[in-house]
Protein backbone atom coordinates (compact mmCIF):
# COMPACT_ATOMS: atom_id res chain seq x y z
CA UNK A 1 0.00 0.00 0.00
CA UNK A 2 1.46 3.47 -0.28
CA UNK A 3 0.26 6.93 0.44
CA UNK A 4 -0.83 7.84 -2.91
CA UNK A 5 -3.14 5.27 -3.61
CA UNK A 6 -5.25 7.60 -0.54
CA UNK A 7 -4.36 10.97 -1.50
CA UNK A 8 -3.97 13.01 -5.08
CA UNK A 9 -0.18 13.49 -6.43
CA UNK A 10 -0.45 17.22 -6.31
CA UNK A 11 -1.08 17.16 -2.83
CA UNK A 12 2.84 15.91 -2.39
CA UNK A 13 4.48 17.91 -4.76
CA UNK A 14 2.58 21.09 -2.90
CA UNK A 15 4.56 19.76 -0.11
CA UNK A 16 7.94 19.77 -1.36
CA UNK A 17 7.76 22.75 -3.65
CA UNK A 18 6.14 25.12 -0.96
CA UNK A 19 8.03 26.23 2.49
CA UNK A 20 9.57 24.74 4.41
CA UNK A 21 9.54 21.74 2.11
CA UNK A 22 11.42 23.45 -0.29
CA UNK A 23 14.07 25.17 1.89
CA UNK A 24 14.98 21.79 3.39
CA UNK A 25 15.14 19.99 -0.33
CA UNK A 26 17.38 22.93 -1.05
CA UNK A 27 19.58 23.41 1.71
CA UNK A 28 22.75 21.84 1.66
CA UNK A 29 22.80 20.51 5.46
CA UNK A 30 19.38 21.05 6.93
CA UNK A 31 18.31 17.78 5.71
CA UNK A 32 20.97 15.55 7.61
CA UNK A 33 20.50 17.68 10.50
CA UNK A 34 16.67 17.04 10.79
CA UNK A 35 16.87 13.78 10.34
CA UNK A 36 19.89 13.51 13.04
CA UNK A 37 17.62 14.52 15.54
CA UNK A 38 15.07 12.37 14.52
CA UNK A 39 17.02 9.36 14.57
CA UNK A 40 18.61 10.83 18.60
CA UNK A 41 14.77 11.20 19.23
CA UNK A 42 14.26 7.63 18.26
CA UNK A 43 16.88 6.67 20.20
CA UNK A 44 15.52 8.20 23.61
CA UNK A 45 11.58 6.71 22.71
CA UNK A 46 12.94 3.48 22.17
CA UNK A 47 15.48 3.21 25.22
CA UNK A 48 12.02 4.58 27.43
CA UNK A 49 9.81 2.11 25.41
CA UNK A 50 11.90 -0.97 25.58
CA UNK A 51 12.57 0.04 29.96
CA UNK A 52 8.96 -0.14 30.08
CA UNK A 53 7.82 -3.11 28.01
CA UNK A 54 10.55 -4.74 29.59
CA UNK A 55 9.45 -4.39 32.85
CA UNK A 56 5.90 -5.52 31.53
CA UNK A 57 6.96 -8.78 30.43
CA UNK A 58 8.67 -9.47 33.35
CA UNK A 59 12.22 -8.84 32.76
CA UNK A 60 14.56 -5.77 34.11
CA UNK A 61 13.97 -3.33 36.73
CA UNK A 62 12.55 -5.27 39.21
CA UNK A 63 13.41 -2.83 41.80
CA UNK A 64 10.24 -0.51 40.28
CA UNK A 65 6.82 -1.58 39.60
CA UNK A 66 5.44 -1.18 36.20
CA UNK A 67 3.49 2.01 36.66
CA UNK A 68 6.14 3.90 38.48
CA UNK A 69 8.11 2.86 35.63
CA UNK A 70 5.97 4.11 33.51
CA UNK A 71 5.65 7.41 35.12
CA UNK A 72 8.87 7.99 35.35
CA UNK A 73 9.82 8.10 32.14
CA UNK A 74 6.70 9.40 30.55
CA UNK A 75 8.36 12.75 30.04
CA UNK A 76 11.00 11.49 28.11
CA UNK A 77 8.73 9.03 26.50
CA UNK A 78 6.24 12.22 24.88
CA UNK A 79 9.44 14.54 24.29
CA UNK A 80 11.09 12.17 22.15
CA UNK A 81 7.68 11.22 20.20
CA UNK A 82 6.81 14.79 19.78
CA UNK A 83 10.46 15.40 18.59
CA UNK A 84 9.81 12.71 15.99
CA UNK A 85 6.79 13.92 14.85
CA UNK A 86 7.97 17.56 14.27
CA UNK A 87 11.35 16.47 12.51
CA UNK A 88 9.54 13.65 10.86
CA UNK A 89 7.03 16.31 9.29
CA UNK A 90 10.03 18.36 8.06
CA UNK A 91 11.83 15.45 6.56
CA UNK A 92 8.24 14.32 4.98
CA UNK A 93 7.86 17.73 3.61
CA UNK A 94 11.21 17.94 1.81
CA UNK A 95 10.80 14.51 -0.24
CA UNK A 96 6.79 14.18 -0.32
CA UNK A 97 6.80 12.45 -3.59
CA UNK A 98 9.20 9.77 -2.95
CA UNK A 99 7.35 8.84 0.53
CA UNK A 100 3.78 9.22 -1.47
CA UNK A 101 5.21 5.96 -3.36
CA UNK A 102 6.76 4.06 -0.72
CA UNK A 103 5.13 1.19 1.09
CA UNK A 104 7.75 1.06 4.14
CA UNK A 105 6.68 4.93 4.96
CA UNK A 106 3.09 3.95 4.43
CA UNK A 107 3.72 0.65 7.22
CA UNK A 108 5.33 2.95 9.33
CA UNK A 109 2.46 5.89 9.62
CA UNK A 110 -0.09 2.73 10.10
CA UNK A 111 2.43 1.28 12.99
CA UNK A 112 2.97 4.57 14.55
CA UNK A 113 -0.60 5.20 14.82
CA UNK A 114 -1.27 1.66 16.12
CA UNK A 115 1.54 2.00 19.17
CA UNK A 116 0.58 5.19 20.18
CA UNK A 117 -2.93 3.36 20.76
CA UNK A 118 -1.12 0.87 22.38
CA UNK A 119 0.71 2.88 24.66
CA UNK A 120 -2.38 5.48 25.95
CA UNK A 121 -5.13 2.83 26.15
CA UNK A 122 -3.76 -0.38 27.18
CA UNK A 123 -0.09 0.21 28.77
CA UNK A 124 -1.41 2.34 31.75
CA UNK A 125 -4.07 -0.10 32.11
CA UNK A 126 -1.59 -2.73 31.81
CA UNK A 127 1.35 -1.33 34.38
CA UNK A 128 -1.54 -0.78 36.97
CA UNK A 129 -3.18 -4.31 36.57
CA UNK A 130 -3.37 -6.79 39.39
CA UNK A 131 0.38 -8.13 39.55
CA UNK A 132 -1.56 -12.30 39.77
CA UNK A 133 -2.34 -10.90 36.35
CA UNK A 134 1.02 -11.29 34.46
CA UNK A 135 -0.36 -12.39 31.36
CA UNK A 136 -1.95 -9.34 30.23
CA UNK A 137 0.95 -7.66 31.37
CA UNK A 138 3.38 -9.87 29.25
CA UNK A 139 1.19 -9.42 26.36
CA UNK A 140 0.52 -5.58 26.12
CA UNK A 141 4.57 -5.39 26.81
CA UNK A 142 5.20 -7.45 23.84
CA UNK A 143 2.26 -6.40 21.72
CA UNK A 144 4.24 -2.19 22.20
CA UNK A 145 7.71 -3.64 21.66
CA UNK A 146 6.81 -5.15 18.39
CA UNK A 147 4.81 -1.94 17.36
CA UNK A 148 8.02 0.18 18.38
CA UNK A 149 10.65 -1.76 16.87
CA UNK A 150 8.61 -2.57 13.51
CA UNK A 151 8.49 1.48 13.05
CA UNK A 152 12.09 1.19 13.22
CA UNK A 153 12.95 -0.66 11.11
CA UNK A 154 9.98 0.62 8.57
CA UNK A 155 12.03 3.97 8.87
CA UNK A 156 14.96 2.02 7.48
CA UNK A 157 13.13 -0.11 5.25
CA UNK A 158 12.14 3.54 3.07
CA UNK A 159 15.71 4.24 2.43
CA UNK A 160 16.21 0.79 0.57
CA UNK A 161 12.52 -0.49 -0.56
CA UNK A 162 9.96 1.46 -3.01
């Protein structure tokens, strides 16, 4: 599936040949520094992500219950995604086209939408359950590191697949 298939061509060459599309297209290093701290945004989600679902399934941090866990490094957790999004716009912007065609990018933006669904409705509920209920636990923590992982390596996937 890919992006186009959902929305008209012109809509994605708008994108690159307008603003802040085209200033990033045209520039000679705002595109590797945009998607620098995208990937250093990824980096901080994940390492928050993978603490937490962790901890779900049972492994790591034993020391902390899920939800404080959770808590903890919610901050982080929302930074780093709302880093992502913002650079991940930009770097959409500047090559609109390309992504329009490419069925990794369109995984990704399903999977992204499908963790953060994850994460608000069912990991709080989740990290607060009743402890005798571990399965639930286990598979919420799995269910989130399989979202969060399969975005990243959709992200890669777009630089090598159309």
């Amino acid at each position: 599936m890919r992006l186009i298939q959902f929305v008209p061509l012109s809509f994605f060459r708008w994108c690159e040949q307008k603003g802040l599309g085209h200033l990033i297209q045209s520039g000679r290093w705002e595109f590797a520094i945009i998607e620098t701290i995208h990937i250093m945004a990824l980096a901080v989600l994940l390492g928050t992500i993978i603490a937490t679902d962790l901890r779900l399934v049972g492994l790591g941090m034993r020391g902390q219950s899920s939800a404080e866990l959770l808590r903890q490094f919610a901050p982080w957790t929302w930074s780093s995604f709302s880093i992502m999004v913002a650079s991940g716009i930009c770097l959409f912007l500047s090559e609109a086209v390309r992504l329009s065609r490419s069925s990794p990018f369109f995984y990704k933006m399903v999977l992204v939408v499908v963790a953060v669904v994850v994460q608000l409705a069912i990991t709080r509920k989740a990290a607060v359950s009743d402890p005798r209920n571990r399965g639930f636990s286990k598979l919420v923590g799995s269910l989130s590191l399989v979202c969060w992982l399969s975005i990243a390596l959709a992200g890669r996937l777009i630089a090598f697949l159309p």
